[in-house]
PDB file of N, CA and C in Angstrom:
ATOM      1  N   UNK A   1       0.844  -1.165   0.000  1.00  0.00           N
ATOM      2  CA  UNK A   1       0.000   0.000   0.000  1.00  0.00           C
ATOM      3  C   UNK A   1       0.896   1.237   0.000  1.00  0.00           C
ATOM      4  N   UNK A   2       0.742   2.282  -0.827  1.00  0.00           N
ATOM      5  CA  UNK A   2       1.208   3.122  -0.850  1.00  0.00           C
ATOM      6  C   UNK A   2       1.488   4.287   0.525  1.00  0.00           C
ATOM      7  N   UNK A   3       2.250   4.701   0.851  1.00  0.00           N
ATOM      8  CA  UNK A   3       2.420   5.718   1.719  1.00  0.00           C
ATOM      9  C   UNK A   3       3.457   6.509   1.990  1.00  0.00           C
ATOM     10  N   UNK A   4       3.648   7.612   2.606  1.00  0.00           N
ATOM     11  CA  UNK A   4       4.837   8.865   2.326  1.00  0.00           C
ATOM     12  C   UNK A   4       6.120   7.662   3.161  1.00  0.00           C
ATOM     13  N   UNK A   5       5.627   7.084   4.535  1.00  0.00           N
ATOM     14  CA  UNK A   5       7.205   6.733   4.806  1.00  0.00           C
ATOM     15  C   UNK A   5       7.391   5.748   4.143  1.00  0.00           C
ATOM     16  N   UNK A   6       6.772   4.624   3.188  1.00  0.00           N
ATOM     17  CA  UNK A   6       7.289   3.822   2.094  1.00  0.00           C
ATOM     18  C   UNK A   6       8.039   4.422   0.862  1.00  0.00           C
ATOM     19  N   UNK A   7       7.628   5.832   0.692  1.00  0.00           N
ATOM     20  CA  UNK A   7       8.255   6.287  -0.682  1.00  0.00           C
ATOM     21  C   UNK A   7       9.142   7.230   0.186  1.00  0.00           C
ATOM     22  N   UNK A   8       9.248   7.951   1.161  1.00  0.00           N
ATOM     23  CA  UNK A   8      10.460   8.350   2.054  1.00  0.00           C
ATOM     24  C   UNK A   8      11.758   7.042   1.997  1.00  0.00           C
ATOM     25  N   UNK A   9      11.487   5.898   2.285  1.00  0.00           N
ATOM     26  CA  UNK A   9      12.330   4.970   2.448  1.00  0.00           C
ATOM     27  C   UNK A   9      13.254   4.359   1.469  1.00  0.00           C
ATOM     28  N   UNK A  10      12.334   4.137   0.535  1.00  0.00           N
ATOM     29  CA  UNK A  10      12.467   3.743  -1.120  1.00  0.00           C
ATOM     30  C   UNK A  10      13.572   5.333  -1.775  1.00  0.00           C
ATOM     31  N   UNK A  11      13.336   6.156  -1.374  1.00  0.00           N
ATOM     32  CA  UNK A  11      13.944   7.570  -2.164  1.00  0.00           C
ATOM     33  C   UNK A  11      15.442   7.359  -1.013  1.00  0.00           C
ATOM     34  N   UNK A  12      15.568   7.618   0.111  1.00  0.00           N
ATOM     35  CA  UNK A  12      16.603   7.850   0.959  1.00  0.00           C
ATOM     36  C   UNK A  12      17.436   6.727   0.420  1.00  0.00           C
ATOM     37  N   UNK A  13      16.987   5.165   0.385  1.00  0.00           N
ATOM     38  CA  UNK A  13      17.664   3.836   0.319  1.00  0.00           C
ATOM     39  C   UNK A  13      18.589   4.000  -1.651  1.00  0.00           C
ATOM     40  N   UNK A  14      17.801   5.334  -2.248  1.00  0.00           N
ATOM     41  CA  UNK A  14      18.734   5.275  -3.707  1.00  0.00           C
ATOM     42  C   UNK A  14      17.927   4.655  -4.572  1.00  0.00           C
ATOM     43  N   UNK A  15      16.467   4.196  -4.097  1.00  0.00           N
ATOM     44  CA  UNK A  15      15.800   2.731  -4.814  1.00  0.00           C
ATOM     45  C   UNK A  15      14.807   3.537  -6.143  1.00  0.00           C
ATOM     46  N   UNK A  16      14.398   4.591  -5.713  1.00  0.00           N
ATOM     47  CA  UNK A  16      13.406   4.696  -6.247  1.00  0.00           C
ATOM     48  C   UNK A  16      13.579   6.422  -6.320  1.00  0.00           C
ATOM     49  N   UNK A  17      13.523   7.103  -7.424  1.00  0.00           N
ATOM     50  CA  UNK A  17      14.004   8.890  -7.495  1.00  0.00           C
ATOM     51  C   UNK A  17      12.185   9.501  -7.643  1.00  0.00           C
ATOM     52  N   UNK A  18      11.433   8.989  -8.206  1.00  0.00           N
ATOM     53  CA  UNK A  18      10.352   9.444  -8.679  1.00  0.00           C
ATOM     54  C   UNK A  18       8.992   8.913  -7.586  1.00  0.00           C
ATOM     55  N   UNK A  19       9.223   9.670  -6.761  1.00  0.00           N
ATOM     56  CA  UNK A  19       8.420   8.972  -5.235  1.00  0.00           C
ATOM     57  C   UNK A  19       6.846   9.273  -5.771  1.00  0.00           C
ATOM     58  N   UNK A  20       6.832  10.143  -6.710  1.00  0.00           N
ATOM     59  CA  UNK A  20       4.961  10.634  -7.497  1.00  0.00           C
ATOM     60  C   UNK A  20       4.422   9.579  -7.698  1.00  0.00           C
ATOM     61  N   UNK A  21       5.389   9.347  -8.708  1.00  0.00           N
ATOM     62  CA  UNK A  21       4.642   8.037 -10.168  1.00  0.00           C
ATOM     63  C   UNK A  21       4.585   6.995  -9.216  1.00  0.00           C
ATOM     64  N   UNK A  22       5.702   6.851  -7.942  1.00  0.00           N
ATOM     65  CA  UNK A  22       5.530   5.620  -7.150  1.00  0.00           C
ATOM     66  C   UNK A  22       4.360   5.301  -6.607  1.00  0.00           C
ATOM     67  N   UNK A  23       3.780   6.054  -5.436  1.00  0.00           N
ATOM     68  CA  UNK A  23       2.724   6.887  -5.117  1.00  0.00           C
ATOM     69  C   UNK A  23       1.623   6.494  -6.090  1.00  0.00           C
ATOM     70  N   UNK A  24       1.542   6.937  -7.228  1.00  0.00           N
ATOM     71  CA  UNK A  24       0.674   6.628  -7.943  1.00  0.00           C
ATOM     72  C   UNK A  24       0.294   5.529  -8.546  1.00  0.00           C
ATOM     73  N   UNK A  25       1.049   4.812  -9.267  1.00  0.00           N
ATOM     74  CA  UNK A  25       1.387   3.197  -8.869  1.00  0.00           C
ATOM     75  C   UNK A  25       0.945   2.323  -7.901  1.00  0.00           C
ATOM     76  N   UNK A  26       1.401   2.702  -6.982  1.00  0.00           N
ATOM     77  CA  UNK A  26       0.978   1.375  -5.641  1.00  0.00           C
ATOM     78  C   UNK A  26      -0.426   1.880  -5.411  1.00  0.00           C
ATOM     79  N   UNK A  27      -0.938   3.309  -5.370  1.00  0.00           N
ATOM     80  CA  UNK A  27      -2.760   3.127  -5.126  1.00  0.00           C
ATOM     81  C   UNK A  27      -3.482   2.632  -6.386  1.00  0.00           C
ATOM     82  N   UNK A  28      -3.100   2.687  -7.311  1.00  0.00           N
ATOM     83  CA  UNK A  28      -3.453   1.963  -8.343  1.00  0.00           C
ATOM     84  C   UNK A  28      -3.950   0.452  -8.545  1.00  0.00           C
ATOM     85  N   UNK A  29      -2.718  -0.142  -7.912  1.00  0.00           N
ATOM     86  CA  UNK A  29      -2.539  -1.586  -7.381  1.00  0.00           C
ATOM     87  C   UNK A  29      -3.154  -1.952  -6.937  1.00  0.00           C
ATOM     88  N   UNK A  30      -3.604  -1.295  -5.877  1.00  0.00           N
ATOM     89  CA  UNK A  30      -4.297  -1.438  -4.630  1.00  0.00           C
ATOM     90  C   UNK A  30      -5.807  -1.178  -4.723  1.00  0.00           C
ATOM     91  N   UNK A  31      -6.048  -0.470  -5.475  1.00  0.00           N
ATOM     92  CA  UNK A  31      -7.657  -0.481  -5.850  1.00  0.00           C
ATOM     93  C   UNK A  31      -7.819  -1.194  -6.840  1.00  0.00           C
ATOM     94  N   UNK A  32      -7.004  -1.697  -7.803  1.00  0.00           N
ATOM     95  CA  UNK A  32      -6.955  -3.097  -8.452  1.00  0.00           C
ATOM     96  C   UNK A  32      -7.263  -4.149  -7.794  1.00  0.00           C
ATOM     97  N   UNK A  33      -6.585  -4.470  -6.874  1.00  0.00           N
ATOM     98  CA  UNK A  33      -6.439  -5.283  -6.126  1.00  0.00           C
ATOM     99  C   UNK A  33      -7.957  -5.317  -5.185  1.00  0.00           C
ATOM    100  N   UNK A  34      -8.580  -4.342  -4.966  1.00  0.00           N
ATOM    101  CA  UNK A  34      -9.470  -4.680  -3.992  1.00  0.00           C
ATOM    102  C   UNK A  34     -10.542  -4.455  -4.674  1.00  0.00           C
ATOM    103  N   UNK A  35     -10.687  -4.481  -5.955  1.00  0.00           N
ATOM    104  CA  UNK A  35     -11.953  -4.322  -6.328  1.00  0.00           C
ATOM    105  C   UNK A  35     -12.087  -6.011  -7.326  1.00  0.00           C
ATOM    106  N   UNK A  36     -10.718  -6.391  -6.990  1.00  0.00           N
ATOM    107  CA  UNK A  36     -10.914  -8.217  -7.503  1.00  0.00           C
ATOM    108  C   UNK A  36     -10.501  -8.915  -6.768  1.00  0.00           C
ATOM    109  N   UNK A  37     -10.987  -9.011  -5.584  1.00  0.00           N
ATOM    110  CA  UNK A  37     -11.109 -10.284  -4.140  1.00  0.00           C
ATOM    111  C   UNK A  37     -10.557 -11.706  -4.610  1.00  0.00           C
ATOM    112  N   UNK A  38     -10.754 -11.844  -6.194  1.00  0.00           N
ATOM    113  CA  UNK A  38     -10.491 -13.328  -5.981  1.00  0.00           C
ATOM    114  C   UNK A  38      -8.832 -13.206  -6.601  1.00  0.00           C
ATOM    115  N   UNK A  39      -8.061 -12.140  -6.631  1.00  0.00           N
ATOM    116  CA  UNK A  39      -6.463 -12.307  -7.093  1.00  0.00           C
ATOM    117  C   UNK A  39      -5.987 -12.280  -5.545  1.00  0.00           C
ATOM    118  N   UNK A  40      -5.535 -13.743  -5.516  1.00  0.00           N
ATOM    119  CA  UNK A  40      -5.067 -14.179  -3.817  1.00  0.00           C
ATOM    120  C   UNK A  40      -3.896 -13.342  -3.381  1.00  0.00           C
ATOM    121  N   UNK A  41      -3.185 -13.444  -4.412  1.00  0.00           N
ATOM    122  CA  UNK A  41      -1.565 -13.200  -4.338  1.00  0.00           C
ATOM    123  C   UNK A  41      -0.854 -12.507  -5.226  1.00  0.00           C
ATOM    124  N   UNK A  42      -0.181 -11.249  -5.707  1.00  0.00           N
ATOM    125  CA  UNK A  42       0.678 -10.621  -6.190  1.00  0.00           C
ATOM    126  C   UNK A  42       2.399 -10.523  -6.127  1.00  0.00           C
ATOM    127  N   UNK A  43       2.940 -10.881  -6.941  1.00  0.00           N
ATOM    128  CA  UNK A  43       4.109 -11.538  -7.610  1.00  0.00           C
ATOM    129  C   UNK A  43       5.161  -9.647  -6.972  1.00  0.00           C
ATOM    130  N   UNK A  44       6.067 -10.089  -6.183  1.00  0.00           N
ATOM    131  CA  UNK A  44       6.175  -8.979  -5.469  1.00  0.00           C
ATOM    132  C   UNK A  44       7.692  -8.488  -6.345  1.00  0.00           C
ATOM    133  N   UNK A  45       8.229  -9.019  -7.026  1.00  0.00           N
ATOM    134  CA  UNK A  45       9.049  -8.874  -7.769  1.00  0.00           C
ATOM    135  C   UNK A  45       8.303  -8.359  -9.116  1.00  0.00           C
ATOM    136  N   UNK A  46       7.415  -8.735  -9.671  1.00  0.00           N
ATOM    137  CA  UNK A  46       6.366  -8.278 -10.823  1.00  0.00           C
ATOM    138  C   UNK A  46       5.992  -6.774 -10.351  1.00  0.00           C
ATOM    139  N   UNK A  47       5.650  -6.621  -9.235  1.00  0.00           N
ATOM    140  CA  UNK A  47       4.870  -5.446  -8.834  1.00  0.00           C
ATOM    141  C   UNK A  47       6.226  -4.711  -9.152  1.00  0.00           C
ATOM    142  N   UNK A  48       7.148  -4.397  -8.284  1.00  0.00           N
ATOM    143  CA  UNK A  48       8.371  -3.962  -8.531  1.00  0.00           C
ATOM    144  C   UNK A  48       8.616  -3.565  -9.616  1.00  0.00           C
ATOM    145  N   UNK A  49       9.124  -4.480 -10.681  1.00  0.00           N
ATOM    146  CA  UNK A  49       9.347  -4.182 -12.407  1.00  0.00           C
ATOM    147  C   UNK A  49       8.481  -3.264 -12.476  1.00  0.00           C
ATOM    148  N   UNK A  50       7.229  -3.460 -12.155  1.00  0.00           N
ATOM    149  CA  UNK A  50       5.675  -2.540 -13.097  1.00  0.00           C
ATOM    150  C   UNK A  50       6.993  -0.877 -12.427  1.00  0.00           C
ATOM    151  N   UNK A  51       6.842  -0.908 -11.389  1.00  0.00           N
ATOM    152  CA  UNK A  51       7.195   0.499 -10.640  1.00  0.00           C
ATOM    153  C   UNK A  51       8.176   0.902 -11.232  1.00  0.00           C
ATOM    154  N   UNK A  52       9.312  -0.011 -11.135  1.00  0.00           N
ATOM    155  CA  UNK A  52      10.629   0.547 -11.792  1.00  0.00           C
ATOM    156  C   UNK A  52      11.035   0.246 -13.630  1.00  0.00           C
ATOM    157  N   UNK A  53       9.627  -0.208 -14.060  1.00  0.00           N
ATOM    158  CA  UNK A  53       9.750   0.002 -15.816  1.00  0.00           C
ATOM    159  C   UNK A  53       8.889   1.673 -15.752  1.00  0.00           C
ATOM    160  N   UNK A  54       7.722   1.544 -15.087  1.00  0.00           N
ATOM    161  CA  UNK A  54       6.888   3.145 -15.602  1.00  0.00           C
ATOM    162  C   UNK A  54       7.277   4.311 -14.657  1.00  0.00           C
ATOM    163  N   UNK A  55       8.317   4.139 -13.502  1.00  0.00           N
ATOM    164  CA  UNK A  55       8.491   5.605 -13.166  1.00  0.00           C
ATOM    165  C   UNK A  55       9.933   5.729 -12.726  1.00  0.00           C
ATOM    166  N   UNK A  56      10.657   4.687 -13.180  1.00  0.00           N
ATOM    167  CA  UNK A  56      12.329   4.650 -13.414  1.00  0.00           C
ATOM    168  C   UNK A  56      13.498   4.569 -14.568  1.00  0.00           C
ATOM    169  N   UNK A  57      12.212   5.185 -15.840  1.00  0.00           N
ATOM    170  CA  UNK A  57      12.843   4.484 -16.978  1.00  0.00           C
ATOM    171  C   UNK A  57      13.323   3.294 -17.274  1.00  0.00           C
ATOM    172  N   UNK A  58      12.998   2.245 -16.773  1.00  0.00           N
ATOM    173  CA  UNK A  58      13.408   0.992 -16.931  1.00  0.00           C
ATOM    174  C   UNK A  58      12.937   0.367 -18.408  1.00  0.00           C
ATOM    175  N   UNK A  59      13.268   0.832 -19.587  1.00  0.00           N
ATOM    176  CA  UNK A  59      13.832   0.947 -20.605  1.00  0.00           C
ATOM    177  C   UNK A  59      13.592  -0.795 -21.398  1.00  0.00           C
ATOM    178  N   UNK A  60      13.548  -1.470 -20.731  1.00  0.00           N
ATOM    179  CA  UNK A  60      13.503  -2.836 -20.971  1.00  0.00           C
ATOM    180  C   UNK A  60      13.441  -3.568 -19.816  1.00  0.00           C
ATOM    181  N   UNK A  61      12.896  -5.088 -20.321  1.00  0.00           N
ATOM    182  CA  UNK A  61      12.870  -6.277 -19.500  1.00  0.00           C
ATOM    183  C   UNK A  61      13.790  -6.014 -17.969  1.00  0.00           C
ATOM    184  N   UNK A  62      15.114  -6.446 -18.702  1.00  0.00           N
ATOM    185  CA  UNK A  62      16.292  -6.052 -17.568  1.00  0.00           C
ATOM    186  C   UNK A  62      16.633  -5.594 -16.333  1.00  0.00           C
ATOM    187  N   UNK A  63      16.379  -4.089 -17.018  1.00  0.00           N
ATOM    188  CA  UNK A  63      16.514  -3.096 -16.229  1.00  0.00           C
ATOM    189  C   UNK A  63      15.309  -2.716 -15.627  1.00  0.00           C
ATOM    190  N   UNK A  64      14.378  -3.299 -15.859  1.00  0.00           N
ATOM    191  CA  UNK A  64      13.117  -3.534 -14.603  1.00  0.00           C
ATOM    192  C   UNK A  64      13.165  -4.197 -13.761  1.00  0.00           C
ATOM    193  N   UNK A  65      13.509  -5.218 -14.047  1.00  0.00           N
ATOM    194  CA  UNK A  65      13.880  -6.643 -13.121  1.00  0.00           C
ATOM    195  C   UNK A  65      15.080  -6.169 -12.055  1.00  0.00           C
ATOM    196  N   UNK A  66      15.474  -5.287 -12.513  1.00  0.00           N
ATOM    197  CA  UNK A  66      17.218  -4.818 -11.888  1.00  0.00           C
ATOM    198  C   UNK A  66      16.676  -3.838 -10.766  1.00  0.00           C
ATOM    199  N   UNK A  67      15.650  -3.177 -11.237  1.00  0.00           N
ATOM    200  CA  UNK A  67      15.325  -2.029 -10.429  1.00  0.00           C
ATOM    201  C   UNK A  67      14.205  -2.869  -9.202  1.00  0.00           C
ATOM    202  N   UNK A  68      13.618  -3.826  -9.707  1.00  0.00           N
ATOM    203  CA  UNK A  68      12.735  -4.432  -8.387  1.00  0.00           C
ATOM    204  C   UNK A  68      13.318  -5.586  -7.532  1.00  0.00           C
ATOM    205  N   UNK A  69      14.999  -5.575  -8.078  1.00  0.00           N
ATOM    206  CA  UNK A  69      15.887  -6.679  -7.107  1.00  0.00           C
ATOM    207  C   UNK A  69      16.232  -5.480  -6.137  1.00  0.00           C
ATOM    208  N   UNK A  70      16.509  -4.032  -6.907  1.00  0.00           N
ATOM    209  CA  UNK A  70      17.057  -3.189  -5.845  1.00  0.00           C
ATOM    210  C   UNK A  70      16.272  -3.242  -4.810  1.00  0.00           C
ATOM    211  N   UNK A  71      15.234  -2.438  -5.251  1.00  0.00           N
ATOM    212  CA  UNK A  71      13.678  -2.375  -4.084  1.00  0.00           C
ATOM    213  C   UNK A  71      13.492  -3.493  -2.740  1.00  0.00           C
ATOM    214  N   UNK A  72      13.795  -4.763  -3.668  1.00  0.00           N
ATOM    215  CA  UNK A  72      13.342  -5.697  -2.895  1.00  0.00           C
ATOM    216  C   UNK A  72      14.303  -6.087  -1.815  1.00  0.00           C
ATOM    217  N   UNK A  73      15.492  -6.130  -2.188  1.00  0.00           N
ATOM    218  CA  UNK A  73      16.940  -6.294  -1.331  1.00  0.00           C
ATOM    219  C   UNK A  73      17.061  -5.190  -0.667  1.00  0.00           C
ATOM    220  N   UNK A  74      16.519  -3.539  -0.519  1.00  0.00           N
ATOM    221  CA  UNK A  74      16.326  -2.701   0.321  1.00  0.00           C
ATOM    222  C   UNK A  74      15.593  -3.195   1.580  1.00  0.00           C
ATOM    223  N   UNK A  75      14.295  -3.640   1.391  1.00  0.00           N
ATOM    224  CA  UNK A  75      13.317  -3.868   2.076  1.00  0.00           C
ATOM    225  C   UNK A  75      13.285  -5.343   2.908  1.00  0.00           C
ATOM    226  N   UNK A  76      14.360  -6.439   2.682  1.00  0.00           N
ATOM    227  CA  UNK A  76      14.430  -7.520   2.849  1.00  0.00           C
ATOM    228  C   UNK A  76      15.823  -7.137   4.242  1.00  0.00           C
ATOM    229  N   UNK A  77      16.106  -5.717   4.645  1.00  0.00           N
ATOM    230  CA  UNK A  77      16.744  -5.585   5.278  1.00  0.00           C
ATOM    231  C   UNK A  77      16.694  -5.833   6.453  1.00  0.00           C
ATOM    232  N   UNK A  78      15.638  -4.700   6.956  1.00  0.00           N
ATOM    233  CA  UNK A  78      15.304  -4.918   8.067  1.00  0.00           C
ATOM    234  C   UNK A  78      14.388  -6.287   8.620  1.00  0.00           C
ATOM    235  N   UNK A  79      14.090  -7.050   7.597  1.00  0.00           N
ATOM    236  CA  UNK A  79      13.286  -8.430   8.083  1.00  0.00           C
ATOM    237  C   UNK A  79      14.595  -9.311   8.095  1.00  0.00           C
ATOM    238  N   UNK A  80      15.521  -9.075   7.705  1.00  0.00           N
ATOM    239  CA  UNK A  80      16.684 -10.457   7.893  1.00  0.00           C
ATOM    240  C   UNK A  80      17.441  -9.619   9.110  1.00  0.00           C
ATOM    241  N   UNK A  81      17.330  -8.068   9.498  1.00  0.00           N
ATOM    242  CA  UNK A  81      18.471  -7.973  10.927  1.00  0.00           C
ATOM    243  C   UNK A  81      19.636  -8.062  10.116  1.00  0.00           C
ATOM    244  N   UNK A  82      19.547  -7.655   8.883  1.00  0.00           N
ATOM    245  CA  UNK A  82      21.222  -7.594   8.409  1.00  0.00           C
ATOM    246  C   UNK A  82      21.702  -6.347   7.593  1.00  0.00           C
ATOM    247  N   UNK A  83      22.299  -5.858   7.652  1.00  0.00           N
ATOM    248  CA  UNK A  83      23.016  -4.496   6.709  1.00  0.00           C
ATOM    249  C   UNK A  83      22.257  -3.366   7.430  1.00  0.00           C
ATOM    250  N   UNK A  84      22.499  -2.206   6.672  1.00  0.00           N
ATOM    251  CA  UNK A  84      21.801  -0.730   7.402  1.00  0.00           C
ATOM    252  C   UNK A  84      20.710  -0.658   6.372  1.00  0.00           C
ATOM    253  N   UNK A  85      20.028   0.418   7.137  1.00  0.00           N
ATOM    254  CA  UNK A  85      19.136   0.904   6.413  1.00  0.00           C
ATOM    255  C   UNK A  85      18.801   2.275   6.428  1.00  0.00           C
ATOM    256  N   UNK A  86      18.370   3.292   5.526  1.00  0.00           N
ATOM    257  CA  UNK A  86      18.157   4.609   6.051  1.00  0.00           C
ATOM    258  C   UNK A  86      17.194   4.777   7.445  1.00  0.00           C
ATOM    259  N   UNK A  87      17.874   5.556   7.926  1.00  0.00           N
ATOM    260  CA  UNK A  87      16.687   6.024   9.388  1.00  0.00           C
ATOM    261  C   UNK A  87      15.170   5.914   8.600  1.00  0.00           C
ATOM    262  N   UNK A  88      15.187   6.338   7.952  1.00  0.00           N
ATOM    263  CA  UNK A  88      13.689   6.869   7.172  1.00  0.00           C
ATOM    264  C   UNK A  88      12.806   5.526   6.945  1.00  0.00           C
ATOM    265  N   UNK A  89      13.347   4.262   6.365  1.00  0.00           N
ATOM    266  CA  UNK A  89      12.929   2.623   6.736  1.00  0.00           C
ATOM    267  C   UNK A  89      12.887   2.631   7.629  1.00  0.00           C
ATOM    268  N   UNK A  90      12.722   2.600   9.121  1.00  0.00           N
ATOM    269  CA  UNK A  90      12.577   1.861  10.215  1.00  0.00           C
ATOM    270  C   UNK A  90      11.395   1.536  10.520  1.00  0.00           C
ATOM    271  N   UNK A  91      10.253   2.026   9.830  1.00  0.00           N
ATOM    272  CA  UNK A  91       9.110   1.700   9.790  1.00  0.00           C
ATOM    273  C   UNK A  91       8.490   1.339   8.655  1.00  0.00           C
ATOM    274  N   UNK A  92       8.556   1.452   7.728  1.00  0.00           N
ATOM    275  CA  UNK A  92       8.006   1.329   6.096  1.00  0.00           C
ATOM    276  C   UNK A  92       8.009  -0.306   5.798  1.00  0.00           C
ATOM    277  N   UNK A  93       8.951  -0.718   5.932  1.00  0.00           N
ATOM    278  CA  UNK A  93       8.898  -2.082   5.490  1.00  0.00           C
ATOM    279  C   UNK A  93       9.359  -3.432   6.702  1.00  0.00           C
ATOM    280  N   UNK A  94       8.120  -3.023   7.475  1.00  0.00           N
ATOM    281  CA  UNK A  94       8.254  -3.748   8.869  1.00  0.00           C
ATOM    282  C   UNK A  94       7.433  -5.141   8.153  1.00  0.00           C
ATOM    283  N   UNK A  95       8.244  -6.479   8.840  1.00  0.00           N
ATOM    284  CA  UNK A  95       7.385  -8.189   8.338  1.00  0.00           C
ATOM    285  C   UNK A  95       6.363  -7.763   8.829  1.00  0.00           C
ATOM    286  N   UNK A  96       5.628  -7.211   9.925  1.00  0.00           N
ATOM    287  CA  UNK A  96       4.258  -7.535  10.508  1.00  0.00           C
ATOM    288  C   UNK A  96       3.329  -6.575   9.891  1.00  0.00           C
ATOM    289  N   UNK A  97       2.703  -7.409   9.364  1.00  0.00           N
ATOM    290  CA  UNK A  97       1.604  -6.911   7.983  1.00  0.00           C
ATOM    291  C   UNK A  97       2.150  -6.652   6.828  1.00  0.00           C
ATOM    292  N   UNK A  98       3.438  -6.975   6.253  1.00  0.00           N
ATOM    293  CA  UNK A  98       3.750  -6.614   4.794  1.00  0.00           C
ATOM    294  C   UNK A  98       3.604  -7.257   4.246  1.00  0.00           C
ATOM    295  N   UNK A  99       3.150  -6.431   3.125  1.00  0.00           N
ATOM    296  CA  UNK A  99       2.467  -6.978   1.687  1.00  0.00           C
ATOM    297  C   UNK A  99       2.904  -7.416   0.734  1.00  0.00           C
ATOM    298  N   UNK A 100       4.001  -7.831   0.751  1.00  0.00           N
ATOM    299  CA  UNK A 100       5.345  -7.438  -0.259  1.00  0.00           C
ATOM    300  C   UNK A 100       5.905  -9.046  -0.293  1.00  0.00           C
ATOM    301  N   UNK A 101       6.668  -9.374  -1.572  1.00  0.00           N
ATOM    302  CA  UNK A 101       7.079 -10.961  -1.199  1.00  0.00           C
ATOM    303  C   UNK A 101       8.081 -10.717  -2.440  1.00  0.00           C
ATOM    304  N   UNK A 102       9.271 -11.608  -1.934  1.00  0.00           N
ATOM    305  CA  UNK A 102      10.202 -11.958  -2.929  1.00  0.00           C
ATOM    306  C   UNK A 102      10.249 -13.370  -3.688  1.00  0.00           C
TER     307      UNK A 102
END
C-alpha cells in the first residue's frame, strides 16, 4: 500500500528517485487489487518491475527486473536484521503486515 514513509524509504535507500509516479502506482494496485477479491496473491518482484519500468525508466525487460531486485533487497533488510538501512525505513517495510514478497 502506498504511503509517504514507504516512498520516504524507497527515495533515501537510492531505490526509487520518482516517489509521485511511485505513489501513484501502488494506489493503483491497490484499488486493483481490492476491487478483484479473488487475485489471492501478487508476484512482489512483478509489482516492482511494473514500478521501476513506468516511473524509473526501466527501458527494458532487464533493467526492470534490476530495479525491483534493488527495491526488494532494500526492504528484505530490516526483516533479515542484516546491513543498514536509512533512518527513514525503520518503519516502512516492517514483516508484521507486509504486503510485499520476494
Amino acid at each position: 500500500m502506498d504511503g509517504t514513509q514507504l516512498r520516504t524509504c524507497l527515495a533515501d535507500g537510492g531505490v526509487i528517485a520518482n516517489t509521485a509516479c511511485l505513489g501513484t502506482q501502488l494506489t493503483a494496485i491497490n484499488a486493483y487489487l481490492a476491487n478483484h477479491p479473488e487475485i489471492e496473491a501478487l508476484n512482489g518482484i512483478g509489482l516492482w518491475a511494473k514500478v521501476g519500468w513506468q516511473c524509473e525508466g526501466g527501458g527494458n525487460l532487464d533493467d526492470a527486473l534490476g530495479k525491483a531486485r534493488q527495491v526488494l533487497g532494500l526492504m528484505v533488510g530490516p526483516v533479515e536484521q542484516q546491513g543498514t538501512v536509512p533512518p527513514s525505513c525503520s518503519e516502512a517495510p516492517r514483516p508484521a503486515g507486509a504486503r510485499w514478497c520476494q
